[in-house]
Protein backbone atom coordinates (compact mmCIF):
# COMPACT_ATOMS: atom_id res chain seq x y z
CA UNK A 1 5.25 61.90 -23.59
CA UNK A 2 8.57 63.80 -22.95
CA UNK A 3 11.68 63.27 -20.34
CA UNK A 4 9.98 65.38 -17.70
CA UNK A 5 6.90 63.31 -17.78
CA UNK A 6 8.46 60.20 -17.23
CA UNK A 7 8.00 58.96 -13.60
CA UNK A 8 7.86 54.78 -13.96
CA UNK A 9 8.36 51.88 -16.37
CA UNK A 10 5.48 52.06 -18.65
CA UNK A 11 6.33 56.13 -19.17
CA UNK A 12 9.54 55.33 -20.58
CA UNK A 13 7.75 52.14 -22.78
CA UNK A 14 5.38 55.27 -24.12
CA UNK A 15 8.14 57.79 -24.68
CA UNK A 16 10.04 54.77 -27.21
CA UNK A 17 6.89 54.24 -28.50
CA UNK A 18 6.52 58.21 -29.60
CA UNK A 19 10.36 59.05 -30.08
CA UNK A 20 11.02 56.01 -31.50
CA UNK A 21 14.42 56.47 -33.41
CA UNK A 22 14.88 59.28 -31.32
CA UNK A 23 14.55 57.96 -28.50
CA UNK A 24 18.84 56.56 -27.63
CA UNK A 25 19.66 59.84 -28.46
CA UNK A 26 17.69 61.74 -25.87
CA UNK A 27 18.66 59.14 -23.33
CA UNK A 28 21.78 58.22 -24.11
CA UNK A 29 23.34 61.63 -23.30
CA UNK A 30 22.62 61.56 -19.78
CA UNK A 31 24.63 58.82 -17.65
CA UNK A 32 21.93 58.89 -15.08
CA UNK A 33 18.75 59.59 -17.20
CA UNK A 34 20.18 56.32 -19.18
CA UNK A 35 20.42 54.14 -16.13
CA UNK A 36 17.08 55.36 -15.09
CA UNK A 37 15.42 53.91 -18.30
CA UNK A 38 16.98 50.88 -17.67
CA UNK A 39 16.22 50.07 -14.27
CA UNK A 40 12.58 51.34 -14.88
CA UNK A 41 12.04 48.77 -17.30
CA UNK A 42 13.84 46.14 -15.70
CA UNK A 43 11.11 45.93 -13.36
CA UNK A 44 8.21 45.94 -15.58
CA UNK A 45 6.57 42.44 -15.68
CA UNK A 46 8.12 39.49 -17.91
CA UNK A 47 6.74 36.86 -20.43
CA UNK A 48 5.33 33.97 -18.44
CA UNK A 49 4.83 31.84 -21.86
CA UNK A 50 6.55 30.40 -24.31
CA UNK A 51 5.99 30.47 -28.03
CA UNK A 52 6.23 33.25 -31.27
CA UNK A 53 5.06 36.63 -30.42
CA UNK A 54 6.21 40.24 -31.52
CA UNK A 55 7.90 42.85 -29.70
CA UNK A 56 8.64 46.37 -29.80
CA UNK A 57 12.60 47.75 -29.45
CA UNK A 58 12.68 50.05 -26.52
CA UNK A 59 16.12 50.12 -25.98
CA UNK A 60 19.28 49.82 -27.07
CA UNK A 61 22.86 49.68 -25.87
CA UNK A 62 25.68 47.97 -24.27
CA UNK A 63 26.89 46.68 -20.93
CA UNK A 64 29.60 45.02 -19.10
CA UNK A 65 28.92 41.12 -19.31
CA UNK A 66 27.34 39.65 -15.65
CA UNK A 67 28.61 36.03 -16.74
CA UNK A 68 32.13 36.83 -18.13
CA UNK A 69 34.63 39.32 -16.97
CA UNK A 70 36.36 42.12 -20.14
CA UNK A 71 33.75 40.78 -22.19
CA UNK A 72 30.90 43.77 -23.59
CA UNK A 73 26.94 42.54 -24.33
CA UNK A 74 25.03 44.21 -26.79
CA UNK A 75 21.38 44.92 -24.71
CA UNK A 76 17.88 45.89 -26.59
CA UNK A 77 14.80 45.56 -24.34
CA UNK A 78 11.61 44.31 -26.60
CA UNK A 79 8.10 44.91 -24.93
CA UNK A 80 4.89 43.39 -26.24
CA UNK A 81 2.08 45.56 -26.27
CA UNK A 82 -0.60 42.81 -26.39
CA UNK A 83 0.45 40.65 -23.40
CA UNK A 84 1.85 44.23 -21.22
CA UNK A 85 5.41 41.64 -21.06
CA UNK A 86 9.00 42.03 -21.84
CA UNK A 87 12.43 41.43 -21.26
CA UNK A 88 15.73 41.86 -22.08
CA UNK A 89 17.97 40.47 -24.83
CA UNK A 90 21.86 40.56 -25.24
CA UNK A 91 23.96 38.83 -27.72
CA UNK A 92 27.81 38.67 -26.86
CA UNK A 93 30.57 41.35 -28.47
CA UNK A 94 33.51 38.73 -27.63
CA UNK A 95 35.87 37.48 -30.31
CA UNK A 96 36.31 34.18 -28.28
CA UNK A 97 34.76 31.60 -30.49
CA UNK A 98 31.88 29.36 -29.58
CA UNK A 99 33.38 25.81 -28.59
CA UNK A 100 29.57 23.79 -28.49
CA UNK A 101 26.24 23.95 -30.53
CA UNK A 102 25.51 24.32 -34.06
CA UNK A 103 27.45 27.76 -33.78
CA UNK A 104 30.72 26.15 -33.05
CA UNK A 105 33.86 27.55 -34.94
CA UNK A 106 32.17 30.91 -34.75
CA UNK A 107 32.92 34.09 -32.51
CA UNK A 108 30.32 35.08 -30.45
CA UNK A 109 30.37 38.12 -32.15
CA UNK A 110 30.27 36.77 -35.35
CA UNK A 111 27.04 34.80 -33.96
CA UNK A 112 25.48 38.54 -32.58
CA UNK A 113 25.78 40.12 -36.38
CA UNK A 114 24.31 37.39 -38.23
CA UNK A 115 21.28 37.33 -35.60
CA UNK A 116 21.23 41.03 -36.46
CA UNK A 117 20.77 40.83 -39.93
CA UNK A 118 17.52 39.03 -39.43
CA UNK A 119 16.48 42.01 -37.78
CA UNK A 120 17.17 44.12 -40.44
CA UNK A 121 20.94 45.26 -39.27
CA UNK A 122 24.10 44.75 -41.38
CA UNK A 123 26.76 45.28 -38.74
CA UNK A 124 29.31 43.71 -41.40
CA UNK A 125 27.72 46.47 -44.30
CA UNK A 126 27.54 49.58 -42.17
CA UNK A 127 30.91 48.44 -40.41
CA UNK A 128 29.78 49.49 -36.81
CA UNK A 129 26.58 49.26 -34.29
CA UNK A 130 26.10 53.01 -34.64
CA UNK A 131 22.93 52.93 -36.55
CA UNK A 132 21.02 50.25 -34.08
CA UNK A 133 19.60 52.68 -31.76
CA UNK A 134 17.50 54.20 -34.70
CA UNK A 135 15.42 50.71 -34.41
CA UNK A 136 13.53 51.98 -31.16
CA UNK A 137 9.77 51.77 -31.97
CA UNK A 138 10.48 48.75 -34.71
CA UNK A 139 8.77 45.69 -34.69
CA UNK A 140 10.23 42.18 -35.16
CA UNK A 141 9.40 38.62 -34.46
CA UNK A 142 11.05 36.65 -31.55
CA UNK A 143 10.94 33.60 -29.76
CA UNK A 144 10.52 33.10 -26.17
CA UNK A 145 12.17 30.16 -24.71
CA UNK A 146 10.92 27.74 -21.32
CA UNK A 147 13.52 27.36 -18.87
CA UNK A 148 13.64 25.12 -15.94
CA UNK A 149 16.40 25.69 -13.69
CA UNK A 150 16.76 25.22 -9.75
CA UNK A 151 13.24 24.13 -9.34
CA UNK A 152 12.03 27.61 -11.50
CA UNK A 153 10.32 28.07 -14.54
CA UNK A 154 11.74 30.95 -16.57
CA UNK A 155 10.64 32.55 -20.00
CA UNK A 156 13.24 34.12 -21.82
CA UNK A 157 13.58 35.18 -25.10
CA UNK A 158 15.30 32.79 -26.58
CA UNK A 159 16.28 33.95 -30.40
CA UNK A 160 15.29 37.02 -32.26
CA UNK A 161 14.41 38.06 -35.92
CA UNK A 162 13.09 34.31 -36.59
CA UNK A 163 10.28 31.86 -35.76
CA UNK A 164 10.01 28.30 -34.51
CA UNK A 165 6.63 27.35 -36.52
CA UNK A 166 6.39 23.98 -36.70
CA UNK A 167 6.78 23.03 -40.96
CA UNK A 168 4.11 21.38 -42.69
CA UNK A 169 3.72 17.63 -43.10
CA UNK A 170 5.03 15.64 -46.36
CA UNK A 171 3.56 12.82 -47.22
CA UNK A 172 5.56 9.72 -46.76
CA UNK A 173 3.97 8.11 -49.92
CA UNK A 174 5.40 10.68 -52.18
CA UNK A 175 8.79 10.13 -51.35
CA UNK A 176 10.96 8.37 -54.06
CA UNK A 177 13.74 5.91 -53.06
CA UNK A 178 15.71 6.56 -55.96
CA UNK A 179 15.69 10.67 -56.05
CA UNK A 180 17.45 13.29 -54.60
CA UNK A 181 15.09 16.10 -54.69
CA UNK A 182 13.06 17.22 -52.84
CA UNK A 183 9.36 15.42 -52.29
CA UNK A 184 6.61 17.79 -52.76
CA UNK A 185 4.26 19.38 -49.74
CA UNK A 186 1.38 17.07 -48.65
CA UNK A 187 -0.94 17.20 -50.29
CA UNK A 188 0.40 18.42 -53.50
CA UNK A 189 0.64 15.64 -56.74
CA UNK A 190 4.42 15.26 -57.88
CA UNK A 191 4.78 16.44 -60.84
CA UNK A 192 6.85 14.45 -64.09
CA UNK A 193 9.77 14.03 -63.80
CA UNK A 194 11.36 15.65 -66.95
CA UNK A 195 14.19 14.33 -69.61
CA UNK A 196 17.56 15.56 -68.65
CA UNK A 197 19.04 17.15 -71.74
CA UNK A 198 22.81 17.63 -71.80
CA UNK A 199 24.40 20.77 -70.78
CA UNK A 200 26.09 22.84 -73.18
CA UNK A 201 30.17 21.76 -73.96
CA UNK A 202 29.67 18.97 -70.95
CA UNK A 203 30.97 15.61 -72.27
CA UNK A 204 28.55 12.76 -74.16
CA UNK A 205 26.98 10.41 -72.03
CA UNK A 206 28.89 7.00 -72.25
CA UNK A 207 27.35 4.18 -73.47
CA UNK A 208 26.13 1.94 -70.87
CA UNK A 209 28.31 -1.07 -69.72
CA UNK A 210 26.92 -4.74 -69.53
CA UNK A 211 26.03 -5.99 -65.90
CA UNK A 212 28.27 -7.34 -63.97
CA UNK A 213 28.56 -11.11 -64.66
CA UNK A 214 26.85 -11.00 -68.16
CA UNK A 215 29.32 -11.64 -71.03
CA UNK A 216 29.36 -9.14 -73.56
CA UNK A 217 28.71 -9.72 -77.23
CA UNK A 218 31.24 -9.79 -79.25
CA UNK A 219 30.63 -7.62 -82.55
CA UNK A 220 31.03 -9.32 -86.19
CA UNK A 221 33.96 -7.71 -87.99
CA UNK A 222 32.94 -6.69 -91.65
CA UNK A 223 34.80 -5.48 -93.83
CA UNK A 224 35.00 -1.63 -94.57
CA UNK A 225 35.15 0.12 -97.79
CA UNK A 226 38.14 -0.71 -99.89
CA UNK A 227 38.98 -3.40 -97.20
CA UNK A 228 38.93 -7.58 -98.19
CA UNK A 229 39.16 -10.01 -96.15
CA UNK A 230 42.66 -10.17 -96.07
CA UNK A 231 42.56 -7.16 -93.93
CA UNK A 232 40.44 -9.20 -91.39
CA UNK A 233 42.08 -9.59 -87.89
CA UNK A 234 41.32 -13.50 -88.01
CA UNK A 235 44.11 -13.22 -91.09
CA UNK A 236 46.69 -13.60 -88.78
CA UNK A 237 46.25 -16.74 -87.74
CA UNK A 238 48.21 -19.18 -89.78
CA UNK A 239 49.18 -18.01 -94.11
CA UNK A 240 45.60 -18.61 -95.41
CA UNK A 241 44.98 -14.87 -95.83
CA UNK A 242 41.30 -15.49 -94.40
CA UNK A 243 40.44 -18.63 -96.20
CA UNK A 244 39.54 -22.22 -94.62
CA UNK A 245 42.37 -24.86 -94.94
């Protein structure tokens, strides 16, 4: 497939496919061949299920934000081959920070880079997002995502790079109240629990103290070597040096 081929949608899916890292730099130098990719595939048909699937990277690039104003998007259109689906996913280029969600406290660009390294891309390594358009034609793993909205059912992709299989069982009779580790997969026996040996130059254990409420016993003084009785610490009391009176 080349340029002067292309007439619709699936053309330009089949020209990524054969250019593959190739493929941004072709496009990318023409301003209106570039928008022409993009609206072609905008209007090729979208996932109508949720779930794990794979996709192919078609495109990559950037774009003014529709949602926030001086704020950039970074855009990469995935296709799946199997279901003939795809869409479009952007992660945010803006240094404001995240104020909700278990990403709060970081920058939404911050948030972009680290869901780029599960792709495969260290923004923070390379230093820029130069070298993402040579990831047309790869493969990676993605989620699609069910959303209701306005009386609508929508399927977006909802994360990239990563999975939402659901993990294995453990069985609840394996679990120990007393440990901190972890209980092993059901199904699996535990396995012994082994003798903690003391670390190298780490301090000796201390000897264990009586329970609370329980006198302790108090230990016979004898008399060392060289030592009489006189020495005892029950000589004190009174001039008897240790004897009865």
């Amino acid at each position: 497939m080349q340029l002067q081929d292309i007439k619709n949608g699936m053309d330009w899916i089949s020209f990524a496919m054969t250019q593959k890292d190739k493929t941004m730099a072709q496009v990318s130098a023409d301003l209106n061949l570039d928008q022409a990719m993009k609206n072609a595939i905008s209007h090729l048909p979208r996932f109508q299920e949720d779930g794990n699937a794979t996709a192919v990277i078609i495109y990559v690039g950037a774009e003014p934000s529709r949602f926030r104003e001086d704020e950039l998007v970074l855009c990469m259109y995935l296709w799946n081959s199997e279901k003939q689906q795809g869409d479009w996913w952007r992660g945010s280029l803006s240094n404001n920070f995240i104020q909700t969600g278990n990403n709060a406290g970081k920058s939404y660009m911050q948030n972009t880079i680290e869901i780029l390294q599960k792709i495969g891309y260290d923004a923070y390594k390379i230093g820029n997002f130069s070298g993402l358009p040579q990831m047309v034609g790869m493969e990676i793993p993605i989620w699609i995502k069910r959303v209701d909205k306005d009386g609508k059912t929508y399927f977006n992709i909802g994360s990239i790079g990563s999975s939402f299989d659901v993990p294995a069982s453990v069985s609840l009779a394996t679990i120990n109240l007393n440990a901190g580790s972890t209980p092993p997969a059901f199904g699996q026996p535990q396995q012994p629990q082994q003798p903690q040996q003391q670390g190298f130059g780490q301090p000796p254990q201390q000897q264990q103290q009586p329970a609370f409420g329980q006198p302790q016993q108090a230990q016979a003084w004898q008399p060392g070597a060289g030592q009489s009785a006189a020495n005892s610490p029950y000589s004190s009391f009174g001039g008897n040096q240790g004897g009865l009176i």
